[in-house]
C-alpha atoms as a PDB file:
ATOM      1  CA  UNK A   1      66.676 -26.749 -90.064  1.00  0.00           C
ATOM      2  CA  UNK A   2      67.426 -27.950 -86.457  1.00  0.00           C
ATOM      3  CA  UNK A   3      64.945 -30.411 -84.696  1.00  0.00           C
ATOM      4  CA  UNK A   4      64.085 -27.330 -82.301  1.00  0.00           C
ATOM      5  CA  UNK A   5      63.303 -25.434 -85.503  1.00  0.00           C
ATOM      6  CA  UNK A   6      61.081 -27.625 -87.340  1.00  0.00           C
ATOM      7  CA  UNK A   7      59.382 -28.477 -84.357  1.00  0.00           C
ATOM      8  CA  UNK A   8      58.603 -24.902 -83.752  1.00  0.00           C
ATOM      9  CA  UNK A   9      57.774 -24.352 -87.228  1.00  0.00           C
ATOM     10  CA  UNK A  10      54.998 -26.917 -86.542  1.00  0.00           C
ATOM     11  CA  UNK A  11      54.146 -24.996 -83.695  1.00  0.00           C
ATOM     12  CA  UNK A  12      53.504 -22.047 -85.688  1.00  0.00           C
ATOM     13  CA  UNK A  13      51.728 -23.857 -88.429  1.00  0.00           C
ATOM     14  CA  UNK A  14      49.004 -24.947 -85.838  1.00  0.00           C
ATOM     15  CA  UNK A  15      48.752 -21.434 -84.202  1.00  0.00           C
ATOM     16  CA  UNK A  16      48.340 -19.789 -87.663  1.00  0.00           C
ATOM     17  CA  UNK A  17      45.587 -22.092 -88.481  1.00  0.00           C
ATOM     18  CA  UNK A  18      43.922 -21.880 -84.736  1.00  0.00           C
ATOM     19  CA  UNK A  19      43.108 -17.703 -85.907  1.00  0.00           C
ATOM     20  CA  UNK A  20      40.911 -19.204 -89.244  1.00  0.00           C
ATOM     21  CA  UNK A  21      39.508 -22.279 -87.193  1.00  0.00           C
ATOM     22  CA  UNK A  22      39.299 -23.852 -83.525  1.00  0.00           C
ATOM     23  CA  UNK A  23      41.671 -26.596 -82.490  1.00  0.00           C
ATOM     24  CA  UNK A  24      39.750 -29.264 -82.551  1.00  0.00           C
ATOM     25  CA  UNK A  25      39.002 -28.394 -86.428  1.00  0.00           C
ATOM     26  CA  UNK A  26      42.654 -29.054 -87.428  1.00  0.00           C
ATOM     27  CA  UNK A  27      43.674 -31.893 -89.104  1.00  0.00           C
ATOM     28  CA  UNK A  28      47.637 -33.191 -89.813  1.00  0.00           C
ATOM     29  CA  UNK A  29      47.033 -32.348 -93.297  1.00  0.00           C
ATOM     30  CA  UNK A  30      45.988 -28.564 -92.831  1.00  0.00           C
ATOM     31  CA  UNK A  31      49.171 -28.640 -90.951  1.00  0.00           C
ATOM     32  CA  UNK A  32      51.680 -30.357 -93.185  1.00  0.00           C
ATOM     33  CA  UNK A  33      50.152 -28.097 -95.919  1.00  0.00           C
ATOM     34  CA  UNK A  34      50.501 -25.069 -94.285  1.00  0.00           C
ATOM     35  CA  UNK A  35      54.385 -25.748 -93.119  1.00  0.00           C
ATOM     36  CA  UNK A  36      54.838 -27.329 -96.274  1.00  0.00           C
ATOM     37  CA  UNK A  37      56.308 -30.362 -95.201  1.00  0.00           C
ATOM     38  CA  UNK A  38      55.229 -34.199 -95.831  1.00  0.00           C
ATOM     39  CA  UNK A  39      53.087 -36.521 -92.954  1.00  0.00           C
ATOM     40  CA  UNK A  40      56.586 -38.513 -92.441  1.00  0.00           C
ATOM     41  CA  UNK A  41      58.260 -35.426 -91.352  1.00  0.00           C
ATOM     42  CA  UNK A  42      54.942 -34.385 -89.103  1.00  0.00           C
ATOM     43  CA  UNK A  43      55.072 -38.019 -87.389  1.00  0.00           C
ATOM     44  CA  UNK A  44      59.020 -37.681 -86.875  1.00  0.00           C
ATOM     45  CA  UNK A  45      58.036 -34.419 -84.391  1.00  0.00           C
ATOM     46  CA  UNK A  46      54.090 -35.317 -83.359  1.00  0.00           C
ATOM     47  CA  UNK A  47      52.188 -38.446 -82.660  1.00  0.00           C
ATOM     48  CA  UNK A  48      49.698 -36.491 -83.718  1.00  0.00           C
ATOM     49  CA  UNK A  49      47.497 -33.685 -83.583  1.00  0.00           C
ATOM     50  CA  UNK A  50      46.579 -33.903 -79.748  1.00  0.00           C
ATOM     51  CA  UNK A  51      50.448 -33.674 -79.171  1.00  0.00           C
ATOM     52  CA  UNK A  52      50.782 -30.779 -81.157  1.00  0.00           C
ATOM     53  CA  UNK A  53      47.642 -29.541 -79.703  1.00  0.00           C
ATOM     54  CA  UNK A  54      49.127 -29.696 -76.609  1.00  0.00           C
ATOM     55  CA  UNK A  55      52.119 -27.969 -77.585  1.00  0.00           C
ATOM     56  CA  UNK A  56      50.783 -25.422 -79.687  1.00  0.00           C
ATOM     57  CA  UNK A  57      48.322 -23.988 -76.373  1.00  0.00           C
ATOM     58  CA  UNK A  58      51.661 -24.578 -74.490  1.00  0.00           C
ATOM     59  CA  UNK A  59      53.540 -22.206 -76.359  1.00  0.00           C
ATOM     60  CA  UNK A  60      50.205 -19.857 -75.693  1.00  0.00           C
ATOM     61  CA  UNK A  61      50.313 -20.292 -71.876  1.00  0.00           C
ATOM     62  CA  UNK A  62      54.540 -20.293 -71.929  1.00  0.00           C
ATOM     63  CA  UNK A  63      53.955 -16.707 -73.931  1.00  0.00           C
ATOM     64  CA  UNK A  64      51.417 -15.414 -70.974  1.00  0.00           C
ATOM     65  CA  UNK A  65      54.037 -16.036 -68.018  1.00  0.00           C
ATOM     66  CA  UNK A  66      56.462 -14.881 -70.253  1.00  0.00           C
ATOM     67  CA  UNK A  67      55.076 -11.325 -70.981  1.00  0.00           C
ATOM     68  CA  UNK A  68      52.705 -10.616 -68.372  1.00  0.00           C
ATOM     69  CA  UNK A  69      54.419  -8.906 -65.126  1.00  0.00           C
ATOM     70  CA  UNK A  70      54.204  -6.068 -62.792  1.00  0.00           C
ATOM     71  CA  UNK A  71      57.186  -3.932 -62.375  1.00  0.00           C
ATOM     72  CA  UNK A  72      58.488  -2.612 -59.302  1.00  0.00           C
ATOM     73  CA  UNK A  73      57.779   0.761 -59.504  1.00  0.00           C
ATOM     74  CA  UNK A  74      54.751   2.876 -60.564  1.00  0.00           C
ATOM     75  CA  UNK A  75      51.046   3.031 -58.921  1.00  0.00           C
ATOM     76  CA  UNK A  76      49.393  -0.502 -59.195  1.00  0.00           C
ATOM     77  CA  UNK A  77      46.452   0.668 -60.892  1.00  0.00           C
ATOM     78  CA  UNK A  78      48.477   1.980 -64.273  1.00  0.00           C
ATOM     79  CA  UNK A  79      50.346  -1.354 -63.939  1.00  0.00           C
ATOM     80  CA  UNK A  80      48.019  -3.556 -63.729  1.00  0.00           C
ATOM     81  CA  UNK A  81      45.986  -1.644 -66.658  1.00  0.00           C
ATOM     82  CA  UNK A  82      49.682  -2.390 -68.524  1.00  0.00           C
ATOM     83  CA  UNK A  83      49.868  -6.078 -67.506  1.00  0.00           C
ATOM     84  CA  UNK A  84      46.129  -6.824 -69.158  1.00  0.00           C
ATOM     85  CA  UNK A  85      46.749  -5.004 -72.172  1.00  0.00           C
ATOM     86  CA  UNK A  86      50.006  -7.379 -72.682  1.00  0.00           C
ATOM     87  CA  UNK A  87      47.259 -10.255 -71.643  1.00  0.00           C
ATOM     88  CA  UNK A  88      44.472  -9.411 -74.061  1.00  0.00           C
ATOM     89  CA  UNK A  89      46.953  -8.579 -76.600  1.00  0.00           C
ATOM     90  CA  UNK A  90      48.577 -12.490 -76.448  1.00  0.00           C
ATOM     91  CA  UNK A  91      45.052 -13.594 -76.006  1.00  0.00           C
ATOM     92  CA  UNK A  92      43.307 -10.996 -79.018  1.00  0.00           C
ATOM     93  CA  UNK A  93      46.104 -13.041 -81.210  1.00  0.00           C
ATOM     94  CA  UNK A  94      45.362 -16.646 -80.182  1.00  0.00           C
ATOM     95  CA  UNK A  95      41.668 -16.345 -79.175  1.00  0.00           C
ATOM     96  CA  UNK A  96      40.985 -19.578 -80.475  1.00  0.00           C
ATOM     97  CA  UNK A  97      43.717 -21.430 -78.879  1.00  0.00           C
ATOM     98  CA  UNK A  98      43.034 -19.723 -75.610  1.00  0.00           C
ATOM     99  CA  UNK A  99      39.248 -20.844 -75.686  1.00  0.00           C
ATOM    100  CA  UNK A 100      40.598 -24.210 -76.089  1.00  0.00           C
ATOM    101  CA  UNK A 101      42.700 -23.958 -73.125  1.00  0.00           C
ATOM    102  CA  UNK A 102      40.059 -22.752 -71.103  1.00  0.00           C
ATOM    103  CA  UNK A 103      37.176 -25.289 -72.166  1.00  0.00           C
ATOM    104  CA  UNK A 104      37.806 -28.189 -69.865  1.00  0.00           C
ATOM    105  CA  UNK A 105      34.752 -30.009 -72.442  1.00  0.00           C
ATOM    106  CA  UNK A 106      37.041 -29.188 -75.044  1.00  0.00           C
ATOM    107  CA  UNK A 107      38.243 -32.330 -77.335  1.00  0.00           C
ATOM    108  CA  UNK A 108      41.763 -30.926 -77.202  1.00  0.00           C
ATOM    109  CA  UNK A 109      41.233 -30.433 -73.121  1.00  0.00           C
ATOM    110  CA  UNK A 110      43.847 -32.718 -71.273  1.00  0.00           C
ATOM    111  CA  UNK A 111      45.600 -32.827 -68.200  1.00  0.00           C
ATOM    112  CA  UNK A 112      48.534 -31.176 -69.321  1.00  0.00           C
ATOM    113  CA  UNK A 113      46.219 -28.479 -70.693  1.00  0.00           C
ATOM    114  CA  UNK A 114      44.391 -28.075 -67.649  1.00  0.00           C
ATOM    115  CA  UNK A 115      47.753 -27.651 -65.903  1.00  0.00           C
ATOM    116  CA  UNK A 116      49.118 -25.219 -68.050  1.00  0.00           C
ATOM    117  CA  UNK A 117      45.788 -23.099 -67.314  1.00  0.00           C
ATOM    118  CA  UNK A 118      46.546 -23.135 -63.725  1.00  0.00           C
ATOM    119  CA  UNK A 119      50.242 -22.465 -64.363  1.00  0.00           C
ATOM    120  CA  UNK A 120      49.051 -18.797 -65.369  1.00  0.00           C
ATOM    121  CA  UNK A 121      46.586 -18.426 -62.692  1.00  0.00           C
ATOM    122  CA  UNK A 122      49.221 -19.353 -60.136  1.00  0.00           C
ATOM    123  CA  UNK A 123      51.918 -16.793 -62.298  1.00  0.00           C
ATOM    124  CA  UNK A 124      49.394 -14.164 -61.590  1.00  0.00           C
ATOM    125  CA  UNK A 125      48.161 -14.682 -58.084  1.00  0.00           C
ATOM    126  CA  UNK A 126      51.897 -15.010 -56.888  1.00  0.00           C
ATOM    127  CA  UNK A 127      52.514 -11.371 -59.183  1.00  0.00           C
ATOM    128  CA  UNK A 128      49.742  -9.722 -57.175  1.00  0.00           C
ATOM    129  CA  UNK A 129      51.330 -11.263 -53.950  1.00  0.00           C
ATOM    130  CA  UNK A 130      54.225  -9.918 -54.223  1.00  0.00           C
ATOM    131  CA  UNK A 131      53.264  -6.454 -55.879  1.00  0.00           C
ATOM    132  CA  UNK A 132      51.165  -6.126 -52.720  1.00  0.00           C
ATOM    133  CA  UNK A 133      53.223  -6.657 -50.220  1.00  0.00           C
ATOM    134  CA  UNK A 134      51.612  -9.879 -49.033  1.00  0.00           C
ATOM    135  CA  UNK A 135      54.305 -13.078 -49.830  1.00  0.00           C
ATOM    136  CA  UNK A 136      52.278 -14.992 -47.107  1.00  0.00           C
ATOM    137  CA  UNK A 137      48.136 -14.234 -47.754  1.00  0.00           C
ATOM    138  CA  UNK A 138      45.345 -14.339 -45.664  1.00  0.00           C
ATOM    139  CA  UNK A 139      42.605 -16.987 -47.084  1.00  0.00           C
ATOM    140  CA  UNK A 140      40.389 -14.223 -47.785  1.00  0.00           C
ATOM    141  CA  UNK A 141      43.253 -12.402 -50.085  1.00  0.00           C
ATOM    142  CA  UNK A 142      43.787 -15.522 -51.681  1.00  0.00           C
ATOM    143  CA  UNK A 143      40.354 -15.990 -52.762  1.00  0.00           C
ATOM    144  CA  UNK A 144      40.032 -12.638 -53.482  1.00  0.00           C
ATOM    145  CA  UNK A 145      43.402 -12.692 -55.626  1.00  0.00           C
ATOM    146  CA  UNK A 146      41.799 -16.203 -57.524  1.00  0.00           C
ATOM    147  CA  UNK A 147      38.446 -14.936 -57.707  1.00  0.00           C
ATOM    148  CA  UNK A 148      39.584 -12.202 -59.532  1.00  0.00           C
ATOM    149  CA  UNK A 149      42.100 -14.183 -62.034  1.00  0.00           C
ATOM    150  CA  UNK A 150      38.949 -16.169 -62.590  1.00  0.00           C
ATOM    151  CA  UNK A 151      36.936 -13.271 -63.342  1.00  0.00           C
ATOM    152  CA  UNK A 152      39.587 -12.208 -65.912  1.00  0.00           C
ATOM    153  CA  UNK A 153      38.821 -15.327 -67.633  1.00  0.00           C
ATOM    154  CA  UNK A 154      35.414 -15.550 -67.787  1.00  0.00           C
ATOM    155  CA  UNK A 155      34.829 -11.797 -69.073  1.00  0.00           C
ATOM    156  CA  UNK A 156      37.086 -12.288 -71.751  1.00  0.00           C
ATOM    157  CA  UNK A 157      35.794 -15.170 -72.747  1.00  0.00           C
ATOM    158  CA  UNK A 158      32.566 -13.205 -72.782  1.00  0.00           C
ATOM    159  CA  UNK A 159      34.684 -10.354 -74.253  1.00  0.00           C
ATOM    160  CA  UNK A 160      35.887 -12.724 -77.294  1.00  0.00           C
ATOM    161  CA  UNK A 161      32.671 -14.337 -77.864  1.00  0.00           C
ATOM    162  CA  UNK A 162      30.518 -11.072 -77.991  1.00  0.00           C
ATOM    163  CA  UNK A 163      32.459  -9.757 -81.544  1.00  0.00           C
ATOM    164  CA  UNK A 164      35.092  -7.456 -78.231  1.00  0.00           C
ATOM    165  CA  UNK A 165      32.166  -5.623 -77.493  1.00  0.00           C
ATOM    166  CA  UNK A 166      32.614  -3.512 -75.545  1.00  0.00           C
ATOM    167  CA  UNK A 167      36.156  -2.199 -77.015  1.00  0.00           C
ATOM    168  CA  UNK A 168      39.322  -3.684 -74.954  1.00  0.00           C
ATOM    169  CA  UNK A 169      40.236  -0.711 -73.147  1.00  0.00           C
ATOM    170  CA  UNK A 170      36.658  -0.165 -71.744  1.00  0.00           C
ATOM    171  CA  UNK A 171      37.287  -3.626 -70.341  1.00  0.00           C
ATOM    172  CA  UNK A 172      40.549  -3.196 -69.176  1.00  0.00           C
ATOM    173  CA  UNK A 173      39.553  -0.529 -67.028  1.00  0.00           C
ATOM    174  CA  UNK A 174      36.389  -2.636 -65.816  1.00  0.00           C
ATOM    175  CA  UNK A 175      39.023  -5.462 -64.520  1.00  0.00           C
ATOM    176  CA  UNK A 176      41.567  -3.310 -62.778  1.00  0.00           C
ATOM    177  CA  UNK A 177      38.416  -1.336 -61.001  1.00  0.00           C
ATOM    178  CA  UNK A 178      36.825  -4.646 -60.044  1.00  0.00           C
ATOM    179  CA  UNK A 179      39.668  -6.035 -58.266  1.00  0.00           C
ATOM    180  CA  UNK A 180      40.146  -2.832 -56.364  1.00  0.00           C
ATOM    181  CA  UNK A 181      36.631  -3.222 -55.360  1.00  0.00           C
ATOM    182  CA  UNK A 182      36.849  -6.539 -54.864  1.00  0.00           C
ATOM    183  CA  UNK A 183      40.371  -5.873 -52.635  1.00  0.00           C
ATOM    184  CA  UNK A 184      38.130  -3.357 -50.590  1.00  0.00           C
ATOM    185  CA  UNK A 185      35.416  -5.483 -49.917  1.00  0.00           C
ATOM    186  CA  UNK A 186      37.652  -8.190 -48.456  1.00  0.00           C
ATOM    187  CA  UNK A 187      39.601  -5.679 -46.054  1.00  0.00           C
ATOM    188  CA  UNK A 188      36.092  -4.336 -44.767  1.00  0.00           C
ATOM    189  CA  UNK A 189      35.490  -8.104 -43.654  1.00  0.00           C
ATOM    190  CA  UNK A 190      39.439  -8.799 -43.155  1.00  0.00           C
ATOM    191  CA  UNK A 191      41.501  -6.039 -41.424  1.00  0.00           C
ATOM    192  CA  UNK A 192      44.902  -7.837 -41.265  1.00  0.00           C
ATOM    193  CA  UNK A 193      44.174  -8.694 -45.348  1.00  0.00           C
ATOM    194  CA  UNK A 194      45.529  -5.024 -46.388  1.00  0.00           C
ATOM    195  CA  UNK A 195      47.621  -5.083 -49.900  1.00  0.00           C
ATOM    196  CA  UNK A 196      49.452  -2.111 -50.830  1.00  0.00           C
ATOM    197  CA  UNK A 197      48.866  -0.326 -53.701  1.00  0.00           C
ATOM    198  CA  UNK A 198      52.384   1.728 -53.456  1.00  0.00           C
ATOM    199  CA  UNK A 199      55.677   0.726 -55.450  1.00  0.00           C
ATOM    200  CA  UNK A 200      57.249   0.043 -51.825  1.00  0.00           C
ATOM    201  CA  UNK A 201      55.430  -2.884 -51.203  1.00  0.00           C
ATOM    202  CA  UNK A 202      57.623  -4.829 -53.670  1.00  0.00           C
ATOM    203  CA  UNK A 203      61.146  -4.062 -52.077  1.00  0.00           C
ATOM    204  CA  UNK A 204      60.132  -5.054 -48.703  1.00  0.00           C
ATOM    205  CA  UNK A 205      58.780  -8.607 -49.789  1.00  0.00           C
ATOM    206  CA  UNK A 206      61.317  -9.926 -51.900  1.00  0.00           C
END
């Protein structure tokens, strides 16, 4: 098995484990047990568990920029409804490691993890930006745009915490209408902060 390999198979390990238990419950030997390797071999690839940690929520937050876009074409409502059901899908299957990432009084919170959090804020701001036509936006749009990324967070850590009560698509469907009210509310106060809603919108800001 190549270095890569092995390392990812770590990787893996600690995710696997992070759906029975939170991060911070882990210890090297759940995960040298679980990959079936020895603690020499763990060392060779970790320094320890707040390494692996760290890459473990990294491959989380890599896996959210990854899969989580808007295509050109199509009414922004329907994909935006597409883009969070890729989002709580990633997040339904690491729930644990996603808390973790976004509990700054975490033990397993860092720097790095903190910037990796932002890292998918900033992925999905800038997706919005562009979807709407708006590479350059108004301060109000921004916050808008960020106030509603953060509102994504905090409902589903709600979401995740309440047993996914109520069921994902309900709150789906809650998110994409909130930041269309939220978009409206800021153009009321903001003329020049319009943001298309239409596929062409995308072709004329790239």
């Amino acid at each position: 098995m190549t270095p890569e390999a092995r390392r990812a198979q770590l990787v893996s390990a600690a995710l696997d484990l992070y759906g029975a238990r939170s991060p911070e419950e882990v210890a090297v030997e759940d995960v040298t047990r679980a990959a079936d390797v020895s603690r020499a071999l763990f060392y060779r690839y970790f320094s320890g568990m707040e390494e692996l940690h760290v890459a473990a929520l990294g491959s989380v937050a890599e896996e959210l920029i990854d899969r989580v876009a808007l295509p050109a074409d199509g009414p922004l409502d329907s994909q935006l409804a597409d883009a969070l059901d890729v989002f709580l899908d990633v997040v339904g299957r690491h729930s644990r490691a996603y808390v973790a990432l976004l509990r700054s009084g975490s033990v397993v919170s860092t720097g790095e993890t903190d910037a990796m959090v932002d890292g998918v804020r900033d992925h999905i701001v800038d997706l919005l930006c562009v979807r709407g036509g708006v590479p350059d936006p108004t301060p109000l749009q921004l916050m808008t745009l960020r106030g509603w990324v953060a509102l994504v967070e905090g409902s589903v850590l709600v979401w995740l915490e309440a047993g996914r009560v109520p069921a994902r698509a309900e709150l789906r469907d809650w998110l994409v209408e909130q930041l269309f009210a939220m978009l409206g509310v800021t153009v009321a106060r903001d003329p020049d902060a319009q943001f298309s809603t239409t596929p062409s919108a995308l072709g004329t800001s790239r």
